[in-house]
Protein backbone atom coordinates (compact mmCIF):
# COMPACT_ATOMS: atom_id res chain seq x y z
CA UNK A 1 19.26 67.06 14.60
CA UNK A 2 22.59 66.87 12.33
CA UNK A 3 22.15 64.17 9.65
CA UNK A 4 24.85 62.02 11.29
CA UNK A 5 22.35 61.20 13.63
CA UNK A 6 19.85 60.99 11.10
CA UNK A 7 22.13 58.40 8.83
CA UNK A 8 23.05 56.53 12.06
CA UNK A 9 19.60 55.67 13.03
CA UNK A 10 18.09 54.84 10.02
CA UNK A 11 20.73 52.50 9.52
CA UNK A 12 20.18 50.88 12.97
CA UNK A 13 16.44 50.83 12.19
CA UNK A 14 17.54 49.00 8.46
CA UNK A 15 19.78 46.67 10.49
CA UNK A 16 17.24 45.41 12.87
CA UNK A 17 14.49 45.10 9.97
CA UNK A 18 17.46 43.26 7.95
CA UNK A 19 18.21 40.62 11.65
CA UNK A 20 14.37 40.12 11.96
CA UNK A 21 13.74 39.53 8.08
CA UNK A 22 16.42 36.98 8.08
CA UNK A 23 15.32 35.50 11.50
CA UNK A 24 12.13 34.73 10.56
CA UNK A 25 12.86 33.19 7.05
CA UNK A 26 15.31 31.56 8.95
CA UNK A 27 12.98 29.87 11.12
CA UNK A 28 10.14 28.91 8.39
CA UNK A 29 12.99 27.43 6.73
CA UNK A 30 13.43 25.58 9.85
CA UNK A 31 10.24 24.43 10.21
CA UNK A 32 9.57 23.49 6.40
CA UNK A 33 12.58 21.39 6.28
CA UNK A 34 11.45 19.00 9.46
CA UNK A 35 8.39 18.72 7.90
CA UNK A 36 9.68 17.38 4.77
CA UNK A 37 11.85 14.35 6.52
CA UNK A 38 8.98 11.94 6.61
CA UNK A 39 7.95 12.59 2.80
CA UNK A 40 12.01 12.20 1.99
CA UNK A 41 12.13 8.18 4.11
CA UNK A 42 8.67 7.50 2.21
CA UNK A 43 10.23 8.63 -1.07
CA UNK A 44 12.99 6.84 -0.68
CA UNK A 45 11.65 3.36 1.05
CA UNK A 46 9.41 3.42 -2.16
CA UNK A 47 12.38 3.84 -4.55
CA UNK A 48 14.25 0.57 -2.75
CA UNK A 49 11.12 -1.69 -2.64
CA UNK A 50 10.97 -0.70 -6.67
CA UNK A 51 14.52 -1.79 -6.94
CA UNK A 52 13.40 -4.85 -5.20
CA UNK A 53 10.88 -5.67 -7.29
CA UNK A 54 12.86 -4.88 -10.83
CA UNK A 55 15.55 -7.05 -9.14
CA UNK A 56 13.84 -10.14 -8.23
CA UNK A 57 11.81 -9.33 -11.90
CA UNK A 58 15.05 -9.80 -13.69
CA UNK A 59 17.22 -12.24 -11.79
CA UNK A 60 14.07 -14.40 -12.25
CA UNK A 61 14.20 -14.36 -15.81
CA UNK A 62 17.93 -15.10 -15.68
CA UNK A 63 17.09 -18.22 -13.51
CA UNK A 64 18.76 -16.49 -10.23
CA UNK A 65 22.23 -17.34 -11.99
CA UNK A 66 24.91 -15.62 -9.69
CA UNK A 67 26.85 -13.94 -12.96
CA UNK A 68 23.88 -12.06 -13.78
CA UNK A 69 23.55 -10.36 -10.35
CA UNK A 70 25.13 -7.25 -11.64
CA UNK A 71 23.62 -7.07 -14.70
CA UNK A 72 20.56 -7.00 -12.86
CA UNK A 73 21.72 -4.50 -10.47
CA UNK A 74 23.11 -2.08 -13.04
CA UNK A 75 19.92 -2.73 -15.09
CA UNK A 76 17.71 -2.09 -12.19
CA UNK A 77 20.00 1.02 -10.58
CA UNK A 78 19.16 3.17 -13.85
CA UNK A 79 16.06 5.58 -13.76
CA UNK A 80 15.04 3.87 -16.85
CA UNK A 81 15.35 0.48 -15.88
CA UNK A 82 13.39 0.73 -12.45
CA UNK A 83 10.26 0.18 -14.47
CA UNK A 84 11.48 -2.56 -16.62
CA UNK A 85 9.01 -5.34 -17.27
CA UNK A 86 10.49 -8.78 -18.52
């Protein structure tokens, strides 16, 4: 057997162990990532209904006066002012 044949084969056995690597992280990938959609809606319906509350938190403390509505959203949109407590 000349090593032509040699080189050619193990490099058609590397390139088939290379496909089926990448297939199968491929496809755990896959998998992982529709897992996490339900855990990303929950994440994020929690994050509005805490904008909600720091909202309605500060616009009652400004007596619901229209002028301070964006203060109250800017104040509310920051990570440090989600858990404000007035």
């Amino acid at each position: 057997m000349d090593y032509s044949v040699t080189i050619i084969l193990f490099l058609v056995a590397a390139a088939v162990g290379g496909f089926l690597v990448l297939m199968f992280t491929m496809l755990s990938n896959w998998r992982a990532g529709s897992r996490g959609h339900e855990e990303s809606d929950a994440n994020q319906s929690k994050r509005s209904r805490d904008f909600e509350k720091c909202y309605n938190t500060c616009m009652i403390a400004e007596h619901w006066e229209p002028d301070k509505g964006d203060h109250c959203e800017s104040l509310c949109g920051s990570p440090l002012g989600a858990h404000l407590s007035i």
